[in-house]
Protein backbone atom coordinates (compact mmCIF):
# COMPACT_ATOMS: atom_id res chain seq x y z
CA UNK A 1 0.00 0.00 0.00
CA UNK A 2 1.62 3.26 -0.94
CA UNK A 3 1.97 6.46 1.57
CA UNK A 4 -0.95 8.24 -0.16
CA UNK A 5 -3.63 4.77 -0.06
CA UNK A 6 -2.57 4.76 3.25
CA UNK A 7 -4.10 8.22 3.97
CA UNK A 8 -7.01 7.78 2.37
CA UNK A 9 -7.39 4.80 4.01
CA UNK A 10 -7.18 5.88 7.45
CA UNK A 11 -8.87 9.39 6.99
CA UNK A 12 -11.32 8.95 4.20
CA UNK A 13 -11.28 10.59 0.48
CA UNK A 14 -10.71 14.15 1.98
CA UNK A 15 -7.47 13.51 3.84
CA UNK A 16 -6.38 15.64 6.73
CA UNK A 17 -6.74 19.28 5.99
CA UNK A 18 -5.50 20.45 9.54
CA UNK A 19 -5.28 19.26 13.24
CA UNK A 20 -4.07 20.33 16.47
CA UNK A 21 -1.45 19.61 18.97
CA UNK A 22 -1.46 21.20 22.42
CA UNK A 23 -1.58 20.02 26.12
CA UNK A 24 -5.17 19.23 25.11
CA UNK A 25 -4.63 16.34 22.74
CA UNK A 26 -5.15 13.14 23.50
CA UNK A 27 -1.53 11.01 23.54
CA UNK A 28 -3.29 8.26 20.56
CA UNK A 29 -4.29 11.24 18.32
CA UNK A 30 -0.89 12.59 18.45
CA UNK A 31 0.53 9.37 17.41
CA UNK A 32 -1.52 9.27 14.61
CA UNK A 33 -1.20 12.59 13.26
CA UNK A 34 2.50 12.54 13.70
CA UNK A 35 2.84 9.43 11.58
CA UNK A 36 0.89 11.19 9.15
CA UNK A 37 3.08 14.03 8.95
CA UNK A 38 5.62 12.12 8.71
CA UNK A 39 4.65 10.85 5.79
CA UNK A 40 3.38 13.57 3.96
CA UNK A 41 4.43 17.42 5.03
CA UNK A 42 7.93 18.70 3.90
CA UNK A 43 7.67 22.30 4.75
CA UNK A 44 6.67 23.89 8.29
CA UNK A 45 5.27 27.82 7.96
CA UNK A 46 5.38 30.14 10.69
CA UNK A 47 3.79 33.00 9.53
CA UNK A 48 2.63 36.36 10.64
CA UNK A 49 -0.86 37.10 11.12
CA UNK A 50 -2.53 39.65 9.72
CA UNK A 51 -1.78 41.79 6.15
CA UNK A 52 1.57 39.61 6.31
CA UNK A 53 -0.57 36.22 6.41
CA UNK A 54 -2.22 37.37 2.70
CA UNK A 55 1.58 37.68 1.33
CA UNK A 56 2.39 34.16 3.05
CA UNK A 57 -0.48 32.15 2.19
CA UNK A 58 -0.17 33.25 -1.75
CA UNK A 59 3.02 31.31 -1.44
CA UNK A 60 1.99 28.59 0.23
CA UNK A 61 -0.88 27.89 -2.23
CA UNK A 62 2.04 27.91 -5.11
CA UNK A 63 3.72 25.51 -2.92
CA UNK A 64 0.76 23.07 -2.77
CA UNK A 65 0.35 23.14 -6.59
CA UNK A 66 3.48 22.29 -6.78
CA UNK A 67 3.16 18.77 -5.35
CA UNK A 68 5.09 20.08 -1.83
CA UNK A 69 3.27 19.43 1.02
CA UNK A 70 2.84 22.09 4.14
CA UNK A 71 2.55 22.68 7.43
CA UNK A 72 1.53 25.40 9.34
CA UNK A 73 1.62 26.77 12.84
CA UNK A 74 -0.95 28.92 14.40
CA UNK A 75 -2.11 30.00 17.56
CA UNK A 76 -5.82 29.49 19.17
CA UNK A 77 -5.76 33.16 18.44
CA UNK A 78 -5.32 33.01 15.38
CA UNK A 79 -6.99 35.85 12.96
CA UNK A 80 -6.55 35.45 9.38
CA UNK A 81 -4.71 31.97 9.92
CA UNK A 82 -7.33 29.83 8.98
CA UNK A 83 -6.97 25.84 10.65
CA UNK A 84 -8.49 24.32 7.56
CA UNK A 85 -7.76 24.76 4.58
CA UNK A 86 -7.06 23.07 1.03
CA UNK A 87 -3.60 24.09 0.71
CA UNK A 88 -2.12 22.85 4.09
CA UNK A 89 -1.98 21.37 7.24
CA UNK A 90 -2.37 22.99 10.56
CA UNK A 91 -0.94 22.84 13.81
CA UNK A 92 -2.21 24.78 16.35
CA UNK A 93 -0.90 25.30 19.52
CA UNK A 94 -3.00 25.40 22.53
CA UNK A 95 -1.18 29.53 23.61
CA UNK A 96 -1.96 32.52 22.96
CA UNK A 97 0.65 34.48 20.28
CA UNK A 98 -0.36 38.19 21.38
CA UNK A 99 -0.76 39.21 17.91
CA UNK A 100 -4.28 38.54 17.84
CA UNK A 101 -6.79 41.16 16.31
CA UNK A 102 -7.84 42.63 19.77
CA UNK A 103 -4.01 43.80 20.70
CA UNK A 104 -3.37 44.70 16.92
CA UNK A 105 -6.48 46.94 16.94
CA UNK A 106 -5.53 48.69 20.38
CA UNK A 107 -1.46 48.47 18.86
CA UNK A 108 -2.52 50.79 15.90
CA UNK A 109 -4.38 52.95 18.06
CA UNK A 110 -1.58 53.52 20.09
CA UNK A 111 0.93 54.07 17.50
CA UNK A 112 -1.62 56.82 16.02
CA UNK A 113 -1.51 58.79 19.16
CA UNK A 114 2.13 58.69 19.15
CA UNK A 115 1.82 61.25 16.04
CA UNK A 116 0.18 62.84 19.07
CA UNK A 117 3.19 63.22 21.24
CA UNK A 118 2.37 59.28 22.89
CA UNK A 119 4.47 56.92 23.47
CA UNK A 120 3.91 53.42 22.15
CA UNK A 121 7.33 51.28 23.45
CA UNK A 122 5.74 49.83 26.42
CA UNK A 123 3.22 47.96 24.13
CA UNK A 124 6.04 47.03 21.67
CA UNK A 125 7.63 45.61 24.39
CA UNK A 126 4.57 44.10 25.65
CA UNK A 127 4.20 42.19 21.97
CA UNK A 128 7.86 41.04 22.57
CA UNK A 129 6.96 39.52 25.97
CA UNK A 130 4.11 37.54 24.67
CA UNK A 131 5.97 36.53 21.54
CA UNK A 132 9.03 35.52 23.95
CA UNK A 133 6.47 33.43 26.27
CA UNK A 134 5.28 31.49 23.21
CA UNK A 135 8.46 30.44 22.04
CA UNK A 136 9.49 29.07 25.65
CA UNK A 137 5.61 27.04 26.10
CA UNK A 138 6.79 25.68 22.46
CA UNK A 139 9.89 24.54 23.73
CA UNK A 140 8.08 23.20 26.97
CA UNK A 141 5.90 21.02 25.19
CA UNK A 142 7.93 18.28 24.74
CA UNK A 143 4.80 16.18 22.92
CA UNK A 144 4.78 18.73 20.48
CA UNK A 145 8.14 19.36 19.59
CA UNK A 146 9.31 15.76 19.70
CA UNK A 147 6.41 15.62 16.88
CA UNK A 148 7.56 18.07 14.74
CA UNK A 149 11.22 16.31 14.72
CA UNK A 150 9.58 13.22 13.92
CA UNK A 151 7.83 15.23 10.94
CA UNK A 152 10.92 15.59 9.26
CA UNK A 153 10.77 18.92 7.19
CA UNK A 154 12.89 20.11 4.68
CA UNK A 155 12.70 23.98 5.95
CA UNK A 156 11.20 26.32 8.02
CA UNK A 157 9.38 29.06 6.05
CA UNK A 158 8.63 31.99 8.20
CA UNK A 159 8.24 35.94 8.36
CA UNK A 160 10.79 37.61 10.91
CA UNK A 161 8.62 40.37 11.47
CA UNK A 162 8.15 38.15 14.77
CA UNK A 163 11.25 35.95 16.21
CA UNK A 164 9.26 32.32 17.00
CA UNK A 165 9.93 30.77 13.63
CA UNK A 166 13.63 31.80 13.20
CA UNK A 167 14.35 30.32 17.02
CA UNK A 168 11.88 27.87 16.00
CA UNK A 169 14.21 26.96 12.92
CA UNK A 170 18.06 27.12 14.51
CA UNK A 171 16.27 24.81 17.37
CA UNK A 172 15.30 21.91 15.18
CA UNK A 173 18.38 23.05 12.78
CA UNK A 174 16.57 23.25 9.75
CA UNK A 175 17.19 25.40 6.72
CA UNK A 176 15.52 28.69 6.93
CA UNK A 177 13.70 30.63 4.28
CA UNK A 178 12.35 35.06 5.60
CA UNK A 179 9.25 35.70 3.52
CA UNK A 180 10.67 39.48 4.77
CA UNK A 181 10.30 42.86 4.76
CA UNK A 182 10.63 44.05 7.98
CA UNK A 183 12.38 42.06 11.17
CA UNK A 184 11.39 42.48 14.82
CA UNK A 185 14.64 44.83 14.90
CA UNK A 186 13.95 46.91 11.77
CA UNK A 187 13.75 46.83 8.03
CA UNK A 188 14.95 43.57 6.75
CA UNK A 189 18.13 45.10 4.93
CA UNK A 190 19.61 46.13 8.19
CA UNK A 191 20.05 42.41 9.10
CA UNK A 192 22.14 40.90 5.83
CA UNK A 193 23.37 43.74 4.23
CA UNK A 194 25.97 46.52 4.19
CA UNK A 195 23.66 49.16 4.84
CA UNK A 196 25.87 52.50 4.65
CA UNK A 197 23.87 55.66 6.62
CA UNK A 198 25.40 58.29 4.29
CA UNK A 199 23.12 57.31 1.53
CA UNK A 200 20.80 54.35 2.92
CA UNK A 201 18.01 56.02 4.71
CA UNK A 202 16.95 54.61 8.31
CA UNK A 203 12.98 53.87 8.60
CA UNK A 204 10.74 56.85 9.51
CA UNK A 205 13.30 59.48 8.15
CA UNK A 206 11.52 60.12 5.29
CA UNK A 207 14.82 60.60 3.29
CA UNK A 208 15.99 59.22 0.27
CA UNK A 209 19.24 57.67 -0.78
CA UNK A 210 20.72 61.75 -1.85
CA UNK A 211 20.84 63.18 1.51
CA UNK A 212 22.68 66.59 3.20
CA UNK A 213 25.45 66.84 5.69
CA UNK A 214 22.65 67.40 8.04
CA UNK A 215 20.00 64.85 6.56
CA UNK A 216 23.12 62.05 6.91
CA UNK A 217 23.21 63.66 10.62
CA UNK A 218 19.81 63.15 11.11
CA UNK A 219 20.16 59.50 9.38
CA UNK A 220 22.73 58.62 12.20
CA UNK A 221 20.89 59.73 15.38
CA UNK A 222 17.89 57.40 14.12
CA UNK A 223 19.92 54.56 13.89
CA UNK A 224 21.31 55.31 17.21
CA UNK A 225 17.95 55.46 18.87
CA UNK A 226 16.98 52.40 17.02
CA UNK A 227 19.96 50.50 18.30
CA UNK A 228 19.03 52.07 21.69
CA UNK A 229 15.44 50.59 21.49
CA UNK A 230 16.53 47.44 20.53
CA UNK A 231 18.65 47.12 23.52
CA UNK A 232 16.24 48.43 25.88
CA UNK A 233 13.13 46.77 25.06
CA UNK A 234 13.84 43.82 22.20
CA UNK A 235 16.82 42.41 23.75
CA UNK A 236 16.26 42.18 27.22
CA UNK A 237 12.96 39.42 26.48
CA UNK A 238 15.00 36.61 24.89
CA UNK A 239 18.62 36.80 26.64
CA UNK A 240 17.71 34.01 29.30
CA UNK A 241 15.47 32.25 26.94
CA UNK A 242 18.17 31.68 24.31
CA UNK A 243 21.17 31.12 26.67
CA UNK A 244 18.52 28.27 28.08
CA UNK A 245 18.03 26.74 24.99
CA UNK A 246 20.75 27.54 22.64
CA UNK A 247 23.79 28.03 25.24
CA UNK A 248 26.04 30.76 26.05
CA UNK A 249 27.63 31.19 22.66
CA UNK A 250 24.39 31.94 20.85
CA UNK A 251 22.47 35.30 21.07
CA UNK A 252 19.47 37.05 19.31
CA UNK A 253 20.82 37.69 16.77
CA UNK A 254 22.36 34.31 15.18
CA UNK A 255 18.69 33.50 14.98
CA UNK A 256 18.55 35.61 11.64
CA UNK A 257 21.13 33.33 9.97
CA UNK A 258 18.50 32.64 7.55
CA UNK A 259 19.83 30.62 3.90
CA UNK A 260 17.49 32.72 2.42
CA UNK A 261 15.51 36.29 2.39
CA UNK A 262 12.87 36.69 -0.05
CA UNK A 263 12.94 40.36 0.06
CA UNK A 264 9.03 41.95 -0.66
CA UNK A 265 10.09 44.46 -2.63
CA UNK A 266 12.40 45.67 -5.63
CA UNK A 267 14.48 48.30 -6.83
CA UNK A 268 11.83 50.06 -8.68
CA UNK A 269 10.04 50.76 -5.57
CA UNK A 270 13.22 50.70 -3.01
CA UNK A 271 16.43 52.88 -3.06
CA UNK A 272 19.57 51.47 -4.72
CA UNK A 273 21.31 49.97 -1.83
CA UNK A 274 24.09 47.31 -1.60
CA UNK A 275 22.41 43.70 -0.84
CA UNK A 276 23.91 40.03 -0.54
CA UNK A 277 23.62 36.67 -2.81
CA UNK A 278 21.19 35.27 -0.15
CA UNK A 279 18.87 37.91 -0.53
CA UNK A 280 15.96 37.57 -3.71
CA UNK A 281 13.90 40.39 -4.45
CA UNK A 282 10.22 39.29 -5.08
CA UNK A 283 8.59 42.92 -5.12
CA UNK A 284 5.12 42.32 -6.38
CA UNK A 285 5.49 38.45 -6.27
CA UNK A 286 1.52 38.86 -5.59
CA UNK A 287 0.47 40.99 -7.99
CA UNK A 288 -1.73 39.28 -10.87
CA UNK A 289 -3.72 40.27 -13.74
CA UNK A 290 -7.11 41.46 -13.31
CA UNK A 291 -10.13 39.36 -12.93
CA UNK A 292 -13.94 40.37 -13.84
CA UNK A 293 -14.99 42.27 -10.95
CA UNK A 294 -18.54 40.71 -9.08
CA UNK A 295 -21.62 42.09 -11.35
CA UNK A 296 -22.68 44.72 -8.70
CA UNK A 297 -19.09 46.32 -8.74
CA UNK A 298 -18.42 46.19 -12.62
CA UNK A 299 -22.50 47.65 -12.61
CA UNK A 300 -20.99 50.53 -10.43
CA UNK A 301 -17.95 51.27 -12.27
CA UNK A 302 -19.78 51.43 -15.52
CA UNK A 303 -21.94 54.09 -14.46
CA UNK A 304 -19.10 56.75 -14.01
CA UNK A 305 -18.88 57.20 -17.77
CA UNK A 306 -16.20 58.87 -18.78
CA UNK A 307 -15.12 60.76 -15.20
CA UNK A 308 -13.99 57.00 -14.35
CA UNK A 309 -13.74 56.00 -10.49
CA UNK A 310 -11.31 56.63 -7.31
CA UNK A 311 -10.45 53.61 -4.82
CA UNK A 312 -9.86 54.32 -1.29
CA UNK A 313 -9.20 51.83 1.11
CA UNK A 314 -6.62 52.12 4.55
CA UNK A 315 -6.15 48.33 4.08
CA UNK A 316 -6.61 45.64 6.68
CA UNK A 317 -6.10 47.05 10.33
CA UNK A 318 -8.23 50.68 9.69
CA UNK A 319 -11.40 49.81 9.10
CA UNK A 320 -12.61 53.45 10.49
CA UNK A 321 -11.81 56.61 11.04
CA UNK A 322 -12.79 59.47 13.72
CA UNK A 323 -16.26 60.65 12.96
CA UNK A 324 -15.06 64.48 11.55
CA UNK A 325 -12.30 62.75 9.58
CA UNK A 326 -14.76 60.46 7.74
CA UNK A 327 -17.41 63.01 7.18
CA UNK A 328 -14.96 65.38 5.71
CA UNK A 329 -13.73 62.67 3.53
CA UNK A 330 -17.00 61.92 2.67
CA UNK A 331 -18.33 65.52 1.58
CA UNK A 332 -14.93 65.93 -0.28
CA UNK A 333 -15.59 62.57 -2.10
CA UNK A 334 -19.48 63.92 -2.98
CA UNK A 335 -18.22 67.08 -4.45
CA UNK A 336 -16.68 64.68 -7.43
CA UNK A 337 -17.82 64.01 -10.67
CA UNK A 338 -16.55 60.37 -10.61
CA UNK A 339 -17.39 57.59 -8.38
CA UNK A 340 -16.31 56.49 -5.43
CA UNK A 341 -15.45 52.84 -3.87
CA UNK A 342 -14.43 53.33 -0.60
CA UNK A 343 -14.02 50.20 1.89
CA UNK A 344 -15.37 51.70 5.04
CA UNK A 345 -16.57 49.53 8.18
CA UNK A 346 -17.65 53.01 10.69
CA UNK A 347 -21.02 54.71 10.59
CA UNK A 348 -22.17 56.06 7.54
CA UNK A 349 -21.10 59.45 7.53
CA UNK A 350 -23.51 61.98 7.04
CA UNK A 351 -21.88 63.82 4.15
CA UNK A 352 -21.59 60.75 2.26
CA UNK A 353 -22.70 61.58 -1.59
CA UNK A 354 -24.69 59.44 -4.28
CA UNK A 355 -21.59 59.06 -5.96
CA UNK A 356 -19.86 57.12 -3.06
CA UNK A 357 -19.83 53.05 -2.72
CA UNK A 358 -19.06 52.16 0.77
CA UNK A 359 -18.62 48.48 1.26
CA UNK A 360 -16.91 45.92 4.07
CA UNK A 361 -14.72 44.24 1.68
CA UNK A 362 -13.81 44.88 -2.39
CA UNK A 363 -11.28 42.71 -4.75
CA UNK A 364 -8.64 45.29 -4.61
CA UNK A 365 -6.25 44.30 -6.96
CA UNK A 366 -9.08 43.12 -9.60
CA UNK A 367 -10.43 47.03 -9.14
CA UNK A 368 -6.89 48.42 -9.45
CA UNK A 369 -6.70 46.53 -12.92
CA UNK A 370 -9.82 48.12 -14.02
CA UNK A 371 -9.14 50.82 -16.89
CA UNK A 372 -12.02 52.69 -15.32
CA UNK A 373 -9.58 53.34 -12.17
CA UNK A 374 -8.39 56.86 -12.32
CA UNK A 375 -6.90 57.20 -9.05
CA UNK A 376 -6.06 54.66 -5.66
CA UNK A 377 -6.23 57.19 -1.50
CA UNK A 378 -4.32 54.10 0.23
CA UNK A 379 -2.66 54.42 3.82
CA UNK A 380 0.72 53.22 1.68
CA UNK A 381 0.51 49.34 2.83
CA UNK A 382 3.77 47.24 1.27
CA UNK A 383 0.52 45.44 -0.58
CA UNK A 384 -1.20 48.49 -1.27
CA UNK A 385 1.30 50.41 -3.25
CA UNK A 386 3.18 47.20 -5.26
CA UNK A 387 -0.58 46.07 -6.66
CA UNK A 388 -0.99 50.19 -7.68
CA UNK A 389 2.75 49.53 -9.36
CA UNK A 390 1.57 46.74 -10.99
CA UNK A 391 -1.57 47.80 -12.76
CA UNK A 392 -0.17 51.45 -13.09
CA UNK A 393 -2.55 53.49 -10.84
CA UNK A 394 -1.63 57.03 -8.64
CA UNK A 395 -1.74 57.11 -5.81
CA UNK A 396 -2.98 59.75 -2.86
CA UNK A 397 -1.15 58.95 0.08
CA UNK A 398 -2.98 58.84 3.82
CA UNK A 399 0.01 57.47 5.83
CA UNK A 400 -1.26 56.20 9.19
CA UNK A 401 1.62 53.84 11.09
CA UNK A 402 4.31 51.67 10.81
CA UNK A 403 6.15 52.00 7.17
CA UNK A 404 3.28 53.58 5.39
CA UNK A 405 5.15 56.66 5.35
CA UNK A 406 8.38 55.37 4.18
CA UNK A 407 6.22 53.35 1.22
CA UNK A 408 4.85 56.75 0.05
CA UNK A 409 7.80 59.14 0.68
CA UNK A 410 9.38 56.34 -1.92
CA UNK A 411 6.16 56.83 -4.75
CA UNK A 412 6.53 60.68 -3.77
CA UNK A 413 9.88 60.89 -4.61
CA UNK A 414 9.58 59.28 -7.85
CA UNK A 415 6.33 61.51 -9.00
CA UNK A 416 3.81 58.82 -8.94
CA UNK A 417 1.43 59.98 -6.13
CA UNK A 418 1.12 62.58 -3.75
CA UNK A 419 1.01 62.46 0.00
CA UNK A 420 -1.02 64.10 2.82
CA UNK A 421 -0.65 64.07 6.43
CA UNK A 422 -3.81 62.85 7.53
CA UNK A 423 -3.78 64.55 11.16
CA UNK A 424 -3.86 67.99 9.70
CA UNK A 425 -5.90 67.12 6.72
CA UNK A 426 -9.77 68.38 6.28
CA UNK A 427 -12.27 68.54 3.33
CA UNK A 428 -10.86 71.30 1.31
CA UNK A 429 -6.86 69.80 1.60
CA UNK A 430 -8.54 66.48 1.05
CA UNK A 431 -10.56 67.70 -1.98
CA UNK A 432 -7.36 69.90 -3.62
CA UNK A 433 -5.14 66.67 -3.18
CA UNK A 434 -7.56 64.89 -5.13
CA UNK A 435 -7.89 67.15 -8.38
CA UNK A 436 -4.19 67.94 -8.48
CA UNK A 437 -3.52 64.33 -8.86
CA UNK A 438 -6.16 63.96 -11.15
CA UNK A 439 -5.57 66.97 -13.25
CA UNK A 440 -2.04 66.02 -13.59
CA UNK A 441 -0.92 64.00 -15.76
CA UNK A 442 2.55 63.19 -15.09
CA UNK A 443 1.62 61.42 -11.74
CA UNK A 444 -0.23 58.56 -13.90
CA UNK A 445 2.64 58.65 -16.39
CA UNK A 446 5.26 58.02 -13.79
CA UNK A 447 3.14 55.53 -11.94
CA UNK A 448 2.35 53.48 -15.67
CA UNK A 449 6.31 53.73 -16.24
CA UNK A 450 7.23 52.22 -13.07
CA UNK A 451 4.92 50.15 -14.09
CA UNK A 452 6.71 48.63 -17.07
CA UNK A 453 9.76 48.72 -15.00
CA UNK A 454 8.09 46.19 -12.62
CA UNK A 455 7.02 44.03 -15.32
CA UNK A 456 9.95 44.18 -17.73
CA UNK A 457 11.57 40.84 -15.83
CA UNK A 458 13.24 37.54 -17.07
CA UNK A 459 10.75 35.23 -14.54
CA UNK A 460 7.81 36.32 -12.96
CA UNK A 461 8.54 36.97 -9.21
CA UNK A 462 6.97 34.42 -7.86
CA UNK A 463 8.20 32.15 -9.92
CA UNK A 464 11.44 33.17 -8.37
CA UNK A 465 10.70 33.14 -5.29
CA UNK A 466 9.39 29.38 -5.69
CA UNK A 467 12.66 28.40 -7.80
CA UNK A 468 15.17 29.37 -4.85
CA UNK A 469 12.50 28.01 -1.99
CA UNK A 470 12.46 24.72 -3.79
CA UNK A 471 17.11 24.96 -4.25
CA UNK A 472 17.39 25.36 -0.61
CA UNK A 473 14.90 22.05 -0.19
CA UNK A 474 17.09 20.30 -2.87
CA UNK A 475 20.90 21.43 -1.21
CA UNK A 476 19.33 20.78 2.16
CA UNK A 477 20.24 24.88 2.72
CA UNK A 478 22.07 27.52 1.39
CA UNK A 479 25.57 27.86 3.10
CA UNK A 480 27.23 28.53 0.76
CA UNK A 481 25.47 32.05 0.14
CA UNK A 482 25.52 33.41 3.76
CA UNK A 483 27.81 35.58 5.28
CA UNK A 484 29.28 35.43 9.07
CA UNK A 485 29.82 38.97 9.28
CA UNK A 486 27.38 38.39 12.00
CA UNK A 487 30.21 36.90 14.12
CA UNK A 488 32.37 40.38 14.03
CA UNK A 489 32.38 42.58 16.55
CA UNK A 490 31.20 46.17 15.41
CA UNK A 491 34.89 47.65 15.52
CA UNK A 492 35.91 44.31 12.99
CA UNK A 493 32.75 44.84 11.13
CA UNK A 494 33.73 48.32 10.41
CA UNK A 495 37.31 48.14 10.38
CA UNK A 496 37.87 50.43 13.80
CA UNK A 497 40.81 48.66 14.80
CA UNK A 498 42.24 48.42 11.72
CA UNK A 499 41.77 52.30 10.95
CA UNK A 500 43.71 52.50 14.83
CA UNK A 501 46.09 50.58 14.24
CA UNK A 502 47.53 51.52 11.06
CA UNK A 503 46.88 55.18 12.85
CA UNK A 504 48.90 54.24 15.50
CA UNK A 505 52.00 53.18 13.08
CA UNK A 506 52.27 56.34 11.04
CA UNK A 507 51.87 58.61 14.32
CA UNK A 508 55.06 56.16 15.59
CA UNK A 509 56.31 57.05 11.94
CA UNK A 510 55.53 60.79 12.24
CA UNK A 511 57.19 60.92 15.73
CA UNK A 512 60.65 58.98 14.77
CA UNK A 513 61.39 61.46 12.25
CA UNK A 514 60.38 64.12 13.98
CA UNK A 515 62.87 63.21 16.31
CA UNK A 516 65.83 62.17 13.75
CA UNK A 517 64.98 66.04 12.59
């Protein structure tokens, strides 16, 4: 009886579409289910819920299609992370991750009234904490983890934006694929790569990669305070835990030592900056031609004529804003001549005009593709803004958090969108911000040229993606493309005491012949 007869013969014609091992299970079950994965799974996910879960699972579904079989881990918290599903396995552990909707929603709100003067470290720290405890109840459940060794995987496939599945990884010593854009210590760049402050711009500078005496100033102190709150409230959560697991000659860190970063974006969004051979840049990787839009939608955008129709949406975590915000939005929007789609979950604001759609949920990236689209208001999500790339669509920046501004700044500088600051907009700024980008038509021609630029590849980015996910299965890793620069001290890394040193010799130089003077 082959592997496969043998599943259908102990689960039925469906086969297992997910399970779940915690302190809950039943010893039996687990035996089962292990010797299932053993047979089957190759691959073990830990992803990132949310926004970053929509990126993860695209891959994971190419995976599947592929003939590769997957795993992944969730929490009983889980948001987006479905535990069925067609395209893998689940494992769910019985623990909370913290990164549930509930502390996400009250996260964001935080982090907006830190625009406010707030400050939001304590709950960052607070996320680390709870991400720190998970990884340690992992480790602790010997059942569970004695059943994932048994599995067998290939690699560990996980976003870094949280720590759990690179520790996760280097525990079971498995080869380790970032789906990555950002890492719990910064942009994902500032990891791997050479990353040189007199033209590489530090996150939430708003600067590009030609920068002032003073702007390079500026670019320094950030990275300073970075590396200060890093220290202060990253570091200090997984010392003990990784000196209890790993030993004294391991620290935070070495946990990055992935074989592989699959980099979410490219240079015709990013700044030129130097990189490394382990790094692949899959910008757009999910980014697909239009499909027909739902009959009520494609009803809708036919009616605009020939005024076309605007998009707005502030993607997945703000699904409202404060009441005067929205209703100016909303009387700006009804002053229009073209339509409006606008994913909105608040009250119906009372300025809202006959021209404006609001709805819970829309096919973004299937409306984006539509040639009726004149113009995309996004809160500059990584998703957001590559999809507008892709089909060629301005945008009208509404940065909110995290590295929305960054992601705009970067379509700003290149004369594709425009940008407003949202806590000092109203109607009128609103409404002029709209017609200039509208009116204009160099912001669609730059936006459909990087378009082409995006397109204009050898292999789709996926495809690449899946080609070097797939060589580090077959070489059992990638060694052979990481650095261990990692290793260095900073005064190595940067050549300190080598700049000393040969310092040192020509002042000894300098003073013997002053002396034989």
């Amino acid at each position: 009886m082959t592997s496969r007869s043998l599943l259908k013969y102990l689960c039925g014609p469906s086969g297992v579409t997910g399970y779940t091992l915690g302190i809950t299970v039943r010893k039996k079950s687990t035996y089962l289910y292990v010797f299932l994965i053993g047979l089957f799974i190759t691959l073990l996910v830990f992803p990132v819920d949310g926004s970053h879960w929509v990126n993860m699972n695209v891959i994971i579904q190419q995976l599947h299609l592929r003939g590769h079989q997957v795993s992944v881990v969730r929490s009983t918290d889980s948001w987006y992370i479905k535990e069925s599903s067609p395209f893998y396995s689940s494992i769910t552990l019985d623990m909370e991750s913290g990164f549930d909707e509930d502390f996400l929603t009250a996260f964001i709100a935080e982090l907006l009234d830190i625009q406010r003067g707030g400050d939001v470290s304590k709950k960052a720290s607070e996320m680390q904490k709870k991400q720190s405890k998970l990884i340690e109840g992992l480790f602790e459940n010997k059942e569970l983890i004695q059943s994932i060794k048994d599995a067998e995987y290939d690699l560990v496939l996980t976003d870094p934006t949280t720590p759990t599945g690179a520790i996760l990884a280097q525990y079971l010593k498995l080869p380790l694929v970032f789906n990555v854009r950002w890492t719990s210590q910064g942009e994902g760049h500032f990891s791997i790569a050479p990353s040189p402050l007199s033209y590489v711009p530090m996150v939430g500078t708003e600067l590009s990669d030609k920068m002032s005496f003073f702007e390079r100033l500026l670019n320094v102190l950030i990275f300073g305070f970075a590396e200060y709150q890093i220290a202060q409230y990253l570091l200090p959560h997984y010392e003990n835990l990784i000196e209890k697991y790993f030993g004294p000659d391991k620290d935070y860190f070495s946990m990055f030592q992935a074989d592989l970063w699959l980099m979410r974006v490219d240079f015709v969004f990013e700044f030129p900056r130097p990189t490394m051979p382990n790094v692949i840049y899959m910008g757009g990787f999910q980014c697909k031609p239009a499909k027909p839009l739902p009959q009520h939608l494609e009803d809708f955008v036919q009616s605009s004529g020939e005024h076309g129709v605007i998009l707005m949406s502030l993607g997945t975590l703000i699904g409202e804003l404060p009441p005067e915000l929205a209703e100016g939005i909303a009387a700006a929007f009804a002053k229009l001549p073209q339509k409006v789609i606008w994913r909105y979950k608040g009250d119906r604001p009372g300025t809202l005009g006959n021209n404006t759609l609001l709805v819970d949920w829309m096919p973004q990236s299937d409306l984006l593709g539509h040639p009726k689209i004149k113009l995309f208001v996004a809160h500059g999500g990584t998703n957001g803004v590559q999809e507008a790339i892709y089909h060629g669509v301005p945008i009208l920046g509404l940065p909110l958090v995290f590295d929305q501004h960054d992601n705009l700044f970067r379509i700003k500088e290149r004369g594709a969108g425009k940008v407003i600051d949202v806590f000092t907009m109203n109607e009128d700024i609103f409404f002029q911000g709209i017609m200039e980008v509208l009116t204009d038509p160099s912001y669609r021609m730059n936006m459909q040229r990087l378009s082409r630029l995006h397109r204009d590849q050898p292999i789709k980015p996926l495809d690449n993606a899946l080609f070097w996910i797939e060589f580090v299965m077959r070489h059992k890793g990638a060694a052979h493309l990481r650095t261990e620069s990692y290793k260095l001290p900073w005064y190595s890394y940067h050549s300190v005491d080598v700049i000393l040193f040969l310092a040192a010799v020509v002042l000894v130089i300098l003073e013997i012949k002053w002396q034989l003077m």
